[in-house]
Protein backbone atom coordinates (compact mmCIF):
# COMPACT_ATOMS: atom_id res chain seq x y z
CA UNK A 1 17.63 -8.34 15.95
CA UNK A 2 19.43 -7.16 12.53
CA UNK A 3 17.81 -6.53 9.24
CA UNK A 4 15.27 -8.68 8.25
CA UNK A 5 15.36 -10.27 4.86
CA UNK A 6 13.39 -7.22 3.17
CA UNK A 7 16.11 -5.16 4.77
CA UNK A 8 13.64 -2.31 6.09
CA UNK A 9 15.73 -3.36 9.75
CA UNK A 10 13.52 -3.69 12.81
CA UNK A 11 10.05 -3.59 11.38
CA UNK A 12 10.77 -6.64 8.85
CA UNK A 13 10.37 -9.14 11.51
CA UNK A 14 7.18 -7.94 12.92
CA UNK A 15 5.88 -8.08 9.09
CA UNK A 16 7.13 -11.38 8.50
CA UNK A 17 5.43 -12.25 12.04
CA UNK A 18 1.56 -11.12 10.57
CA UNK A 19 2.07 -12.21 7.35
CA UNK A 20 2.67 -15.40 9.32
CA UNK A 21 -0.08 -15.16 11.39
CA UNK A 22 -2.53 -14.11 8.11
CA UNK A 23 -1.48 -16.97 6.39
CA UNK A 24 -2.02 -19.36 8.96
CA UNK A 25 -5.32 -17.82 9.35
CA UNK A 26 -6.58 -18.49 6.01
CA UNK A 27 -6.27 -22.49 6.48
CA UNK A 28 -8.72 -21.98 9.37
CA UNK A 29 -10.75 -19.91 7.15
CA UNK A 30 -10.46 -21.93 4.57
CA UNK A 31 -11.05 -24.90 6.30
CA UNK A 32 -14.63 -23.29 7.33
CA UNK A 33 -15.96 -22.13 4.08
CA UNK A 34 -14.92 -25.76 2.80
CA UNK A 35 -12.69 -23.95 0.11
CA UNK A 36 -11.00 -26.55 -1.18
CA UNK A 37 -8.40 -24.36 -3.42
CA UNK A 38 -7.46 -21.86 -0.88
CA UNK A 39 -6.35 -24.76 1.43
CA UNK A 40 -4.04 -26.10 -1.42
CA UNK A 41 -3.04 -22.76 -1.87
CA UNK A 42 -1.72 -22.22 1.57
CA UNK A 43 0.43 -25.32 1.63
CA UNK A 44 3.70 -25.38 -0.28
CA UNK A 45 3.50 -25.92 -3.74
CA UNK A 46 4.48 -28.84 -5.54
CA UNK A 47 7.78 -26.86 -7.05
CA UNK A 48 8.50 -25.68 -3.63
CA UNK A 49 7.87 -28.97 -1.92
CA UNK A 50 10.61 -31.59 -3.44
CA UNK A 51 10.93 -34.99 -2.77
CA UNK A 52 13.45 -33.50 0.13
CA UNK A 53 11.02 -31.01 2.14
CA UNK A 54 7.75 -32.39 0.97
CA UNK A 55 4.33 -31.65 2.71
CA UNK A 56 3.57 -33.04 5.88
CA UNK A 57 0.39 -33.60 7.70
CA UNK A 58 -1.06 -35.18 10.55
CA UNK A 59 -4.54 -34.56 11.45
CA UNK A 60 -5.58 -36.08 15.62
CA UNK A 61 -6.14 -40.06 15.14
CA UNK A 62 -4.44 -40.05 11.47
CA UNK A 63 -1.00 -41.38 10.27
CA UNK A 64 1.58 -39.27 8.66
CA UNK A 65 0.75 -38.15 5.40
CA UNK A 66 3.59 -37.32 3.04
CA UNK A 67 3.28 -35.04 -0.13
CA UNK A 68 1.00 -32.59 -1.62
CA UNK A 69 -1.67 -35.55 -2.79
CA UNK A 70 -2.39 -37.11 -0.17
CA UNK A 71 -2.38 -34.00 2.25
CA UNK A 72 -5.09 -32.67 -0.41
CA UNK A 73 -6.95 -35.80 -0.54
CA UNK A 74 -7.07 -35.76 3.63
CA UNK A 75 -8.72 -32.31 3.39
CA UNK A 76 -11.00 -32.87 1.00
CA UNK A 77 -12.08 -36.22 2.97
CA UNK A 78 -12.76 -33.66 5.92
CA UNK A 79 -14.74 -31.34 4.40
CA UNK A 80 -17.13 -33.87 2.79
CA UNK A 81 -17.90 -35.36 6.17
CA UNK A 82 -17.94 -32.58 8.35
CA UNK A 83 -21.22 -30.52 7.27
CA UNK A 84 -20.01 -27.65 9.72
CA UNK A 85 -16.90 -26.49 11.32
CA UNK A 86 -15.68 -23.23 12.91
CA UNK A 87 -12.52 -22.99 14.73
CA UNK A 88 -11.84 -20.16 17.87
CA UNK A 89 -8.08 -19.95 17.56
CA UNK A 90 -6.11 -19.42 21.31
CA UNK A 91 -2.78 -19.46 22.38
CA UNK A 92 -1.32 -18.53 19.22
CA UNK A 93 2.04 -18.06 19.16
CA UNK A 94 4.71 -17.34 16.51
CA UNK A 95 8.25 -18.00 15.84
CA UNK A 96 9.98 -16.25 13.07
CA UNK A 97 14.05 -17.64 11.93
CA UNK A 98 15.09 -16.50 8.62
CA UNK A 99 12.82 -18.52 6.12
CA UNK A 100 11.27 -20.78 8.91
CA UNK A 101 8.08 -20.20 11.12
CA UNK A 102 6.52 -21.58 13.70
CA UNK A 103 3.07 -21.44 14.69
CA UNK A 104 1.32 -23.26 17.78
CA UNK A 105 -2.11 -22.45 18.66
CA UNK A 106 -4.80 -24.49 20.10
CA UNK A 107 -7.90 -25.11 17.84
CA UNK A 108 -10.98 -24.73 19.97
CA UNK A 109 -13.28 -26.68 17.55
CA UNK A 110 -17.43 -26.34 17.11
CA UNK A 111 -18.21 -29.00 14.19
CA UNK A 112 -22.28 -30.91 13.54
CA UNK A 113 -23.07 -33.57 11.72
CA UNK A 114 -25.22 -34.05 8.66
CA UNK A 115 -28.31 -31.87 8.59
CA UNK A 116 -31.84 -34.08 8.58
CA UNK A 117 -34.62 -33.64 6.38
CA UNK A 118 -35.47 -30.31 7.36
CA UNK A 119 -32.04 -28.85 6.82
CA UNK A 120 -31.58 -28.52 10.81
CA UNK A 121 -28.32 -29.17 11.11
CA UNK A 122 -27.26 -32.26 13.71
CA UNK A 123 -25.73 -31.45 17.37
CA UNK A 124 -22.43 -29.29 17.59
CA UNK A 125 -19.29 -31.07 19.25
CA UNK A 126 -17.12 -29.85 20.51
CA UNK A 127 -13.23 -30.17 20.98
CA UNK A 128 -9.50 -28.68 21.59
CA UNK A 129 -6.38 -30.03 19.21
CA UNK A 130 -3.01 -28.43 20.23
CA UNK A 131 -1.59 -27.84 16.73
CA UNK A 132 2.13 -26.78 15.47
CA UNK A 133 1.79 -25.46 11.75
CA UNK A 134 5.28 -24.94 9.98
CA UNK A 135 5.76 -22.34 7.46
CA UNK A 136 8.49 -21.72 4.54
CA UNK A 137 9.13 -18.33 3.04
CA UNK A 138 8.28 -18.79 -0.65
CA UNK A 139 8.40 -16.23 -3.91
CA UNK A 140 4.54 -16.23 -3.02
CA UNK A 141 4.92 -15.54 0.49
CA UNK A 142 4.62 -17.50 3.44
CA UNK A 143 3.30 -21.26 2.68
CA UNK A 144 2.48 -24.06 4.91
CA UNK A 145 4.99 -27.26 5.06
CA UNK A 146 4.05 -29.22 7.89
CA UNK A 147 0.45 -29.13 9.79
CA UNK A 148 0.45 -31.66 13.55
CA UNK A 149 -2.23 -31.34 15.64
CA UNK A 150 -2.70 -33.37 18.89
CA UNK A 151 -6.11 -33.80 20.72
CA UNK A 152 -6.30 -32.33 24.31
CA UNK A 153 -8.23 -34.64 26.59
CA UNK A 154 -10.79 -32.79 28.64
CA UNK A 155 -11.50 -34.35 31.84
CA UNK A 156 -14.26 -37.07 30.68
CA UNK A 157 -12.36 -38.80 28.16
CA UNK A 158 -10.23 -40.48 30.88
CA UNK A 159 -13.30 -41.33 33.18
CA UNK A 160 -12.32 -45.04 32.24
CA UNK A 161 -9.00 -44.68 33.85
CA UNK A 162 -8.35 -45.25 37.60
């Protein structure tokens, strides 16, 4: 490969590749602490997401949301109902072309419901999304522009098939 955009040659894509990989990390992080602000900071700011390459997001089961609002107001509709989530990343793999990324990984998912009266918290589900996250470089680094993840069906959810 030639020189990367930092122009330090061959080690500038391997840098862009984990600062990549750290910032798709801290959605998952964020996602788990319920951090409301780092999420919105790892998407795409509104000056860096026009009306042209605006946010996109599509959570399993959802439409397509378009644009900084209603991605934020999608996240913050998740976090409110899901009283615990952690997410064992596998699979990931990264893509690195100029000021593009891609990231797929699958998100192996542990969530409960509301705690009861006790504060015991209700049974953990769990579940595997196949997700593609989309990155831009940005004067603040790398930022996330598009988020798609995908349920995988495990093999009782098509017991109903013959």
């Amino acid at each position: 490969m030639g020189k990367g955009p930092s122009g330090n040659g061959a080690s500038a894509p391997e840098a862009d590749r984990e600062a990549v990989l750290a910032a798709n990390q801290r959605l998952y992080e964020a996602l788990e602490t319920g951090d409301l602000e780092a999420v919105e900071d790892v998407w795409l700011s509104a000056a860096d997401a026009d009306d042209k390459t605006g946010v996109v997001c599509v959570h399993p089961g959802w439409p397509v949301l378009r644009g900084r609002a209603q991605v934020t107001r999608s996240y913050l509709l998740i976090m409110m109902n899901t009283e615990y989530i952690q997410f064992f990343l596998t699979d990931v793999e990264v893509e690195v072309q100029g000021d593009v990324a891609l990231v797929t990984c699958t998100e192996n998912i542990l969530s409960g419901g509301e705690s009861d009266e006790e504060g015991e918290l209700g049974p953990l589900v769990g579940g595997k999304v196949v997700s593609t996250n989309v990155f831009r470089r940005t004067a603040d680094g790398w930022r996330l522009w598009s988020h798609h993840g995908s349920p995988v069906l495990t093999s009782g959810d098509d017991e109903d098939e013959e």
